[in-house]
PDB file of N, CA and C in Angstrom:
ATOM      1  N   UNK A   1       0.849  -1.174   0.000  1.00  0.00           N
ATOM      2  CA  UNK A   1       0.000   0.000   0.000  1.00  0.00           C
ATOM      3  C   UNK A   1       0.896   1.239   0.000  1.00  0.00           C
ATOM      4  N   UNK A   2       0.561   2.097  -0.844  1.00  0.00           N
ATOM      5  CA  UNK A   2       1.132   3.443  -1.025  1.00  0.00           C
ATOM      6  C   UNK A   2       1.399   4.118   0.419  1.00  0.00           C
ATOM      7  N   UNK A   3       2.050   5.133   0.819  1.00  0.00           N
ATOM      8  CA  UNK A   3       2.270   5.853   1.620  1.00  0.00           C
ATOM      9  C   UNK A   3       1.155   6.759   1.533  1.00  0.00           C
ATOM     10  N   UNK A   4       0.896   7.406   0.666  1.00  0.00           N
ATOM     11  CA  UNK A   4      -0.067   8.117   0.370  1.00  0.00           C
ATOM     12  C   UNK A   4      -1.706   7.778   0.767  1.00  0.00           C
ATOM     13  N   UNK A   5      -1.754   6.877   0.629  1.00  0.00           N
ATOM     14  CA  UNK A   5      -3.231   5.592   0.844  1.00  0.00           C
ATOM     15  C   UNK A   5      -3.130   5.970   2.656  1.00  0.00           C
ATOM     16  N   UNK A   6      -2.511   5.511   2.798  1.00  0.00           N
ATOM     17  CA  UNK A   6      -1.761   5.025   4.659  1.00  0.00           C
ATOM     18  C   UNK A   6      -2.319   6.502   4.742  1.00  0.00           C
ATOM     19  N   UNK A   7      -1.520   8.138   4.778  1.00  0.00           N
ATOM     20  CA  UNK A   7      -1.964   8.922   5.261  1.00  0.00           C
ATOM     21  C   UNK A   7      -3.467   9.106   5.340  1.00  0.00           C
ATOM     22  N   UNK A   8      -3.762   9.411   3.911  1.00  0.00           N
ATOM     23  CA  UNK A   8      -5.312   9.667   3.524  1.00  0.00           C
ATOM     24  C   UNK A   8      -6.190   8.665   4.647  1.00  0.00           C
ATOM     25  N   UNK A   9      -6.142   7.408   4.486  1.00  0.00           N
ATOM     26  CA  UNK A   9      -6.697   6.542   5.444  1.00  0.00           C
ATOM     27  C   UNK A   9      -6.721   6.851   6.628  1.00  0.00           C
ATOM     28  N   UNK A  10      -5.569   7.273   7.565  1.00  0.00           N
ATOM     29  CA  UNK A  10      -5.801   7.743   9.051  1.00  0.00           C
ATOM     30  C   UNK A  10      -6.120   9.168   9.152  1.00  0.00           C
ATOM     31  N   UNK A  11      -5.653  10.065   7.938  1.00  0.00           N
ATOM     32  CA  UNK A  11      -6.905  11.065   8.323  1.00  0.00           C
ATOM     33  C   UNK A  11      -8.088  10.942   8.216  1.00  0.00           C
ATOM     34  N   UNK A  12      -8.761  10.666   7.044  1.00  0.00           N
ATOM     35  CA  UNK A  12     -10.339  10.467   7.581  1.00  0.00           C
ATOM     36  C   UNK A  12     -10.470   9.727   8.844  1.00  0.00           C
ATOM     37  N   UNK A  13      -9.857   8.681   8.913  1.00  0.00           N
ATOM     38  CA  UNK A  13     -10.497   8.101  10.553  1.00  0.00           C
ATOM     39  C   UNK A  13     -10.488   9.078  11.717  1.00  0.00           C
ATOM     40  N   UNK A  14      -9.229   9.869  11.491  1.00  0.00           N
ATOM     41  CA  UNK A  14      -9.424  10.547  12.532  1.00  0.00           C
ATOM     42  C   UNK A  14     -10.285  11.534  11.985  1.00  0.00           C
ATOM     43  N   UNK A  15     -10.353  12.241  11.514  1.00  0.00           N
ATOM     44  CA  UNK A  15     -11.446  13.213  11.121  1.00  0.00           C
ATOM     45  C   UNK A  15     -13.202  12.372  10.989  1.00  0.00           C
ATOM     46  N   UNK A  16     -13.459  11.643  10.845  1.00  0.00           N
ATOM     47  CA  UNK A  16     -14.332  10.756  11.503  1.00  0.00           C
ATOM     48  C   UNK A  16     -14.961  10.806  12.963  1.00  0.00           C
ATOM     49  N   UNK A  17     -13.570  10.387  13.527  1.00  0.00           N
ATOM     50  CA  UNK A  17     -13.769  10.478  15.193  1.00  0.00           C
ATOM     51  C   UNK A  17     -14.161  11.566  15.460  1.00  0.00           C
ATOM     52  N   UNK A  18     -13.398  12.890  15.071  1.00  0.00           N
ATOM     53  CA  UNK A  18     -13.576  13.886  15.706  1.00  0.00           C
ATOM     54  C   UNK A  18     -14.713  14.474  15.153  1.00  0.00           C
ATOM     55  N   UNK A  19     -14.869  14.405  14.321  1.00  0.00           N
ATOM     56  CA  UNK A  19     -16.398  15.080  13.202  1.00  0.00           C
ATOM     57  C   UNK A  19     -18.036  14.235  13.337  1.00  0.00           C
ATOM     58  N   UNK A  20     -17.493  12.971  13.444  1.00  0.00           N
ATOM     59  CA  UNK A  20     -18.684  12.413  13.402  1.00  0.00           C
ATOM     60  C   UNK A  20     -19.575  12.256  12.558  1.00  0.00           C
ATOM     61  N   UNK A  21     -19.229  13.049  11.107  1.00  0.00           N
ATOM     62  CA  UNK A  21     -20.194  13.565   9.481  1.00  0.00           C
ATOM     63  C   UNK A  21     -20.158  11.743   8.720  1.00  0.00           C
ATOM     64  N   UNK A  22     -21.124  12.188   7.854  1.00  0.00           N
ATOM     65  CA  UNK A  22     -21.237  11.106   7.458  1.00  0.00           C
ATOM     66  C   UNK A  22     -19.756  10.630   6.270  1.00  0.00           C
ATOM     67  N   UNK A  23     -20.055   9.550   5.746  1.00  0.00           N
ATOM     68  CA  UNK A  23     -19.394   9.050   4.777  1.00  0.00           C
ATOM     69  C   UNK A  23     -19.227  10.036   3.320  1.00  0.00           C
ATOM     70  N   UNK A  24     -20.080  10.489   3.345  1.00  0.00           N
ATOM     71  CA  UNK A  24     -20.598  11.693   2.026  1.00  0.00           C
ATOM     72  C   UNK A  24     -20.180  12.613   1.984  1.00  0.00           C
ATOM     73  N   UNK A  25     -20.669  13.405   3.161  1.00  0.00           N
ATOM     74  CA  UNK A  25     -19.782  14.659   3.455  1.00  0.00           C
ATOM     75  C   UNK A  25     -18.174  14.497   3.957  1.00  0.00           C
ATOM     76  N   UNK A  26     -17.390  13.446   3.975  1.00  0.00           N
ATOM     77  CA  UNK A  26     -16.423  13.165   4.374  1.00  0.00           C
ATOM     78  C   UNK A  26     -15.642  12.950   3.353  1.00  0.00           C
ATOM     79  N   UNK A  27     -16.282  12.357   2.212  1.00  0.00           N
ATOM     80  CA  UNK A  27     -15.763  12.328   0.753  1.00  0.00           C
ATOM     81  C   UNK A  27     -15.877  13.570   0.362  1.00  0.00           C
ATOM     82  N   UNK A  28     -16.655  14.055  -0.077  1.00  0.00           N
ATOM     83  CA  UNK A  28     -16.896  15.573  -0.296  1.00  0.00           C
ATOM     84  C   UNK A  28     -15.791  16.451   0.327  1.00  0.00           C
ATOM     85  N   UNK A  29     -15.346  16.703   1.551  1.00  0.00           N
ATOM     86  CA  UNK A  29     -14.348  16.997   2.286  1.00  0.00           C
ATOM     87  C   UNK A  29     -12.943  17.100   1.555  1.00  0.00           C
ATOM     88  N   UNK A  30     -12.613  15.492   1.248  1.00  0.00           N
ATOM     89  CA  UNK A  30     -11.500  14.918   0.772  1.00  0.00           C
ATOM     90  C   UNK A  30     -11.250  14.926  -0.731  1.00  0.00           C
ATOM     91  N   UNK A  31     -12.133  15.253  -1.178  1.00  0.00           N
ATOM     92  CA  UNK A  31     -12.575  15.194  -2.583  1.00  0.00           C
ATOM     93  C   UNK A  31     -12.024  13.490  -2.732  1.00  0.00           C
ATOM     94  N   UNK A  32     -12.772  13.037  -2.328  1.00  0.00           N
ATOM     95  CA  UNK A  32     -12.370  11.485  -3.008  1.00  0.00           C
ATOM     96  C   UNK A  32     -14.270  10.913  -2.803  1.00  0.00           C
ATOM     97  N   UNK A  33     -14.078   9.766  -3.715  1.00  0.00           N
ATOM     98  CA  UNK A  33     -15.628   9.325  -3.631  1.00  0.00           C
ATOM     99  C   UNK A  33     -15.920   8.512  -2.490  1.00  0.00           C
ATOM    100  N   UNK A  34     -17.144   8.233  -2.128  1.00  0.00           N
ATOM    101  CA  UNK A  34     -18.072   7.618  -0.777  1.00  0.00           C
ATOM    102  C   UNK A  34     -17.125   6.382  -1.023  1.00  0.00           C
ATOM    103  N   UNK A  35     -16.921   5.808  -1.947  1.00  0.00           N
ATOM    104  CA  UNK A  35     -16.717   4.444  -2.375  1.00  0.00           C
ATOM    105  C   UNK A  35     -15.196   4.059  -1.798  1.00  0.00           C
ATOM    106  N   UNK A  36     -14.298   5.086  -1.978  1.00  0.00           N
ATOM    107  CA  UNK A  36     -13.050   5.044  -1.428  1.00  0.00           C
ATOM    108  C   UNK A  36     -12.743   5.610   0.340  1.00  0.00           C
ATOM    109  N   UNK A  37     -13.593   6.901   0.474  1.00  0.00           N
ATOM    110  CA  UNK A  37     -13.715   6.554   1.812  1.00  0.00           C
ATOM    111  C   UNK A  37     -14.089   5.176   2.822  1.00  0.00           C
ATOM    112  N   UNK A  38     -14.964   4.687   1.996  1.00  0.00           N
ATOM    113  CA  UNK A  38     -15.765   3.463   2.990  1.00  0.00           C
ATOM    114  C   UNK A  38     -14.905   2.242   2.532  1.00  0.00           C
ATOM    115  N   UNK A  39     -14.012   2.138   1.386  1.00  0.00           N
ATOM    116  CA  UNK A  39     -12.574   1.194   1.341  1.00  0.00           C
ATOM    117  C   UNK A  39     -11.883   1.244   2.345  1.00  0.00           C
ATOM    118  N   UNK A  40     -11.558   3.017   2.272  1.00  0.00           N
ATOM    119  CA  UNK A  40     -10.304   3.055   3.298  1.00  0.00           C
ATOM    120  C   UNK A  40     -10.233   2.726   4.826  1.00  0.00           C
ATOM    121  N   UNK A  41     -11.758   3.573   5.114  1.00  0.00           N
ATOM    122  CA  UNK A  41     -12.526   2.955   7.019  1.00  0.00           C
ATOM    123  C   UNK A  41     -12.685   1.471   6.807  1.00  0.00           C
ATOM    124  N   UNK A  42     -13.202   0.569   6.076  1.00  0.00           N
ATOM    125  CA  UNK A  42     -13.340  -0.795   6.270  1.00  0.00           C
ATOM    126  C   UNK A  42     -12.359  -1.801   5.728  1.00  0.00           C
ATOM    127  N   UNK A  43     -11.277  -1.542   4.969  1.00  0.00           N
ATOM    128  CA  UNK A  43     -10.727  -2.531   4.492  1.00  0.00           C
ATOM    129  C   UNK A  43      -9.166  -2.203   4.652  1.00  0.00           C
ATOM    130  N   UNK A  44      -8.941  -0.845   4.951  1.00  0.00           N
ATOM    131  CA  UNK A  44      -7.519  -0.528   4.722  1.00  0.00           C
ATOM    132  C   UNK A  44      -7.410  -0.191   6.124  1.00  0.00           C
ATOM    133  N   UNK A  45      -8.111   0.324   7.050  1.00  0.00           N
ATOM    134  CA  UNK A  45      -7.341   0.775   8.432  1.00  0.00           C
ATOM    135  C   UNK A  45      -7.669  -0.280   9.141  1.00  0.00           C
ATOM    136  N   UNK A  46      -8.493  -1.520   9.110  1.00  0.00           N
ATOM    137  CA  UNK A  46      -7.906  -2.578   9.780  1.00  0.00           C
ATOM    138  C   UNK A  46      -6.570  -3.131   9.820  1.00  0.00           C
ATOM    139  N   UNK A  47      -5.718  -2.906   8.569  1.00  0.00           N
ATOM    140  CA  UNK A  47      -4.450  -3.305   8.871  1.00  0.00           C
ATOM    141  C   UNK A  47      -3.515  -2.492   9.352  1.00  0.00           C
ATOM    142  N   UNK A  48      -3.944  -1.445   8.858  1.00  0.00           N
ATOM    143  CA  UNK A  48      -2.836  -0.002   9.303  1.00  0.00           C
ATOM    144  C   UNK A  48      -2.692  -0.087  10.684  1.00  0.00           C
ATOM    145  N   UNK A  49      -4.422   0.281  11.394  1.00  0.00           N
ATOM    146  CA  UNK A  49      -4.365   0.704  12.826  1.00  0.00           C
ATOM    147  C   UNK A  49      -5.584  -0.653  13.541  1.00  0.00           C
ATOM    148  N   UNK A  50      -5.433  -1.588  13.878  1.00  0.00           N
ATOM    149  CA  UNK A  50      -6.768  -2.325  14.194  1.00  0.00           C
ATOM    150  C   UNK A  50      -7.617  -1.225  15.207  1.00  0.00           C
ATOM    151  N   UNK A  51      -6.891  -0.785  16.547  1.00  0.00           N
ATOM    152  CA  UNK A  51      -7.614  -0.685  17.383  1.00  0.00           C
ATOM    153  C   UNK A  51      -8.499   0.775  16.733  1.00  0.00           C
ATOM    154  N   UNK A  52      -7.715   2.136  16.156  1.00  0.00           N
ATOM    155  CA  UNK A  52      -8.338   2.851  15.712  1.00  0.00           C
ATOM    156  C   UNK A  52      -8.980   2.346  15.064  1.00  0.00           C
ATOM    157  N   UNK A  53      -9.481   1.238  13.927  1.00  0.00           N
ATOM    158  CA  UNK A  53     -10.606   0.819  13.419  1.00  0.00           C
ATOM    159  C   UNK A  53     -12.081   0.406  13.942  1.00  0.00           C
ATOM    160  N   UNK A  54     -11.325  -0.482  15.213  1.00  0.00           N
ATOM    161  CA  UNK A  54     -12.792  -0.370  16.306  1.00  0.00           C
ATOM    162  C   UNK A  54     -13.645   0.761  16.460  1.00  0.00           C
ATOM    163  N   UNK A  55     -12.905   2.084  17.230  1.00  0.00           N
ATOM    164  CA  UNK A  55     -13.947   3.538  17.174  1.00  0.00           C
ATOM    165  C   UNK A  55     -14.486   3.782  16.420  1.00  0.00           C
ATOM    166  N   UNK A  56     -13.631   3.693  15.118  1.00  0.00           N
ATOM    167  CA  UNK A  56     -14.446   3.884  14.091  1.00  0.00           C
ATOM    168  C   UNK A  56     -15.923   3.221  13.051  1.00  0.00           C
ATOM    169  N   UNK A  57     -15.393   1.913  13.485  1.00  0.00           N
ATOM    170  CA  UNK A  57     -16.461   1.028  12.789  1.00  0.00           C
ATOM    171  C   UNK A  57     -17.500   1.032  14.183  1.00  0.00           C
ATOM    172  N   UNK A  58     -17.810   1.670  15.508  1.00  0.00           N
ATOM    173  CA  UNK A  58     -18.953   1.855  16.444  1.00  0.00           C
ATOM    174  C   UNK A  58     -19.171   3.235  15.706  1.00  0.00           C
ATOM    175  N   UNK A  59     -18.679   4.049  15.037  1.00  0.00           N
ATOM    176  CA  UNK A  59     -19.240   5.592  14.550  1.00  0.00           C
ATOM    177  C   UNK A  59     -19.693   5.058  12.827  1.00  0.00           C
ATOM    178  N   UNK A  60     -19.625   4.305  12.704  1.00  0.00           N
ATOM    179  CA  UNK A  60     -20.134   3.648  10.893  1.00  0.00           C
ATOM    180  C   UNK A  60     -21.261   2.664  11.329  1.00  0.00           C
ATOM    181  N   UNK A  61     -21.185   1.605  12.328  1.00  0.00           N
ATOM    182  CA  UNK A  61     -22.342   1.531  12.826  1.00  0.00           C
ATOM    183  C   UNK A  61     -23.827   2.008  13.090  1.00  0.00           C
ATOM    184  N   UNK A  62     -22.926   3.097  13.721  1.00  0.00           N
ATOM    185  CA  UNK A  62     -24.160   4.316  14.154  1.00  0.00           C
ATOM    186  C   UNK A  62     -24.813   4.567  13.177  1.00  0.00           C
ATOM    187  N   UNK A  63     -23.930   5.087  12.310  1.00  0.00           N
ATOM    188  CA  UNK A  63     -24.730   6.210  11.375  1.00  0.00           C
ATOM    189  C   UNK A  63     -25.157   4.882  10.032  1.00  0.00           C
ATOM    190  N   UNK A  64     -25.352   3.782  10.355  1.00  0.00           N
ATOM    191  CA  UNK A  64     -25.849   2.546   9.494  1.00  0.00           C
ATOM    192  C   UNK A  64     -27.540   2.434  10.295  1.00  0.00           C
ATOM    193  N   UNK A  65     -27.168   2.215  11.704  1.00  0.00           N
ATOM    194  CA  UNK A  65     -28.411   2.246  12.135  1.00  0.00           C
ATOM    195  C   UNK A  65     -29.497   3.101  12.155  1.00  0.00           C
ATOM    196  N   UNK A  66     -28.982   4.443  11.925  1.00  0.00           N
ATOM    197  CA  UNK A  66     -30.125   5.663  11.730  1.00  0.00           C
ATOM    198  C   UNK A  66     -29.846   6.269  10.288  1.00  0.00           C
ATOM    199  N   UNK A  67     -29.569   5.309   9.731  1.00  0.00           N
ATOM    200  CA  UNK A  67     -29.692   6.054   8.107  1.00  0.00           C
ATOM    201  C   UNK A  67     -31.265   5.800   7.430  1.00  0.00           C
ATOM    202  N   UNK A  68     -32.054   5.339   8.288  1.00  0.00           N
ATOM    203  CA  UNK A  68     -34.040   5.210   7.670  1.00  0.00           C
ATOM    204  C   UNK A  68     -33.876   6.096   7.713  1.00  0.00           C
ATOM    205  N   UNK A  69     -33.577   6.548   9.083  1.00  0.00           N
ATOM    206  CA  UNK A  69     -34.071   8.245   9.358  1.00  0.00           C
ATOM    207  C   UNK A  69     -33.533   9.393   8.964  1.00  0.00           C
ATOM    208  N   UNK A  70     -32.335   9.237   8.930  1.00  0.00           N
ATOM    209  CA  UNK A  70     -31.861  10.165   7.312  1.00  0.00           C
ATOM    210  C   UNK A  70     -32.662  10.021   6.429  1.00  0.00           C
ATOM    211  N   UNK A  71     -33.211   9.367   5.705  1.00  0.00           N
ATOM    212  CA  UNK A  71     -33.797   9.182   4.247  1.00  0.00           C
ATOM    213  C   UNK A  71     -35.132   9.857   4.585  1.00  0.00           C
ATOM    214  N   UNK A  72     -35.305   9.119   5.748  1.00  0.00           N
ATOM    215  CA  UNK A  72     -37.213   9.878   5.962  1.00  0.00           C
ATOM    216  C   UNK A  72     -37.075  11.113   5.910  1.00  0.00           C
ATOM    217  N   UNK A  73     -36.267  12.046   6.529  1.00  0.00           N
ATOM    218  CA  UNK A  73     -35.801  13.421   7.033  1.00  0.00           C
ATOM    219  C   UNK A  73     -35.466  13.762   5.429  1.00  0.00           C
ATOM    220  N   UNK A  74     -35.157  13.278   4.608  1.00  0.00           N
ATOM    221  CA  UNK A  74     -34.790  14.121   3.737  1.00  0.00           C
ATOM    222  C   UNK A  74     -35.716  13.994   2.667  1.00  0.00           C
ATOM    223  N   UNK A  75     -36.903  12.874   2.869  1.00  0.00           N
ATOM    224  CA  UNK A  75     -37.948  12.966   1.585  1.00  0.00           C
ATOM    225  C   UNK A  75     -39.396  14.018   2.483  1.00  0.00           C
ATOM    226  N   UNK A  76     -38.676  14.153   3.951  1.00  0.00           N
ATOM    227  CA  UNK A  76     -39.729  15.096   4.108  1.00  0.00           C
ATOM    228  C   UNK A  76     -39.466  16.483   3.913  1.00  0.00           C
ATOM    229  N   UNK A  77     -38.059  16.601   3.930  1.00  0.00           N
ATOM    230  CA  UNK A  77     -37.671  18.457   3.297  1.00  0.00           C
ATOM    231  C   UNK A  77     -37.805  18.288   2.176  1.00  0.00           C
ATOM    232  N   UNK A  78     -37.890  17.397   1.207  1.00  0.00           N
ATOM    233  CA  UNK A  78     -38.100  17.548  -0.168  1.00  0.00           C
ATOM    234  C   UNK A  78     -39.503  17.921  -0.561  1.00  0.00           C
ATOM    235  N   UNK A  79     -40.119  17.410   0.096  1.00  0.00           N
ATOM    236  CA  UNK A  79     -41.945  17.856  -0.003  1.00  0.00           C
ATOM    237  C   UNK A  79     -42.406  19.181   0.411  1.00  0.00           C
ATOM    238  N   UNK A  80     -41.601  18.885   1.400  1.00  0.00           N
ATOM    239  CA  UNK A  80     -42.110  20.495   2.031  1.00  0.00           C
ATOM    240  C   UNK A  80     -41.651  21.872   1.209  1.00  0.00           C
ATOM    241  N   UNK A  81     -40.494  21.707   0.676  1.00  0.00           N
ATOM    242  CA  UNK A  81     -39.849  22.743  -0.115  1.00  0.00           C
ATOM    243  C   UNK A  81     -40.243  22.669  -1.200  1.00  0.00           C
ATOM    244  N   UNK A  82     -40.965  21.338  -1.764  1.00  0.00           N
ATOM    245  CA  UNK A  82     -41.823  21.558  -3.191  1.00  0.00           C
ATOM    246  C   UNK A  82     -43.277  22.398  -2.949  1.00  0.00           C
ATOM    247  N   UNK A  83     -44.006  21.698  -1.392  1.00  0.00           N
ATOM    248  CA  UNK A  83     -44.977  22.406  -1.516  1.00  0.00           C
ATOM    249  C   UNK A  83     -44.619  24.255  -1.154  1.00  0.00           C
ATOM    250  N   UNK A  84     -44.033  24.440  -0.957  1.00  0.00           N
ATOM    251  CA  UNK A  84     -44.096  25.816  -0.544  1.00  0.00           C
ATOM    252  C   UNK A  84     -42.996  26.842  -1.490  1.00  0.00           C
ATOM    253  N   UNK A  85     -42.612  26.016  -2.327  1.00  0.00           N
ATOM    254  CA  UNK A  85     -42.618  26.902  -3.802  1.00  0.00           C
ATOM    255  C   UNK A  85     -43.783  26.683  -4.921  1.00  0.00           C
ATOM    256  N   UNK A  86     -44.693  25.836  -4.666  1.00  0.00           N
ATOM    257  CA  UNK A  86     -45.941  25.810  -5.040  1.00  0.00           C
ATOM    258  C   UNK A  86     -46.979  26.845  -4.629  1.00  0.00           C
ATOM    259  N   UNK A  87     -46.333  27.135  -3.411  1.00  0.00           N
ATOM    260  CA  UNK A  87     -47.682  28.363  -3.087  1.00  0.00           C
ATOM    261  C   UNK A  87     -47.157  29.783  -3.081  1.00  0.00           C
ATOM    262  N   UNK A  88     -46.006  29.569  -3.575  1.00  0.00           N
ATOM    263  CA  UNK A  88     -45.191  31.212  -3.705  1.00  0.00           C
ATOM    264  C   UNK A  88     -45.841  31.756  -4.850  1.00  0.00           C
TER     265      UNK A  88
END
């Protein structure tokens, strides 16, 4: 693995820890895609760092278990902001 990989990888984790944002906005951040963030937290910092991988995979957890409610939360601002440029 690149040196480069290795850094990128333990910063998001740590920026993870300390941020708590999702996977999305964390790519977004990094300019790298969801797809390579969630490589680097699940497949690459188990070897780098195990134990920093633990914190992290209880904060990817988390935000696995309340992602309905993300989705609900965001098809209900979508309605609401349709209806009320409907009545403008």
């Amino acid at each position: 693995m690149h040196d480069h990989i290795k850094e990128r990888t333990l910063k998001i984790a740590a920026h993870l820890l300390d941020s708590r944002q999702t996977v999305r906005r964390i790519a977004k951040e990094f300019g790298v895609s969801k797809s390579t963030v969630h490589k680097d937290l699940t497949e690459r910092l188990p070897k780098i760092n195990p134990a920093l991988y633990k914190e992290v995979k209880s904060v990817l957890e988390y935000h696995k278990s309340i992602r309905h409610l993300r989705g609900g939360e965001a098809t209900k601002r979508k309605y609401t902001e349709k209806d009320e440029m409907e009545t403008v």
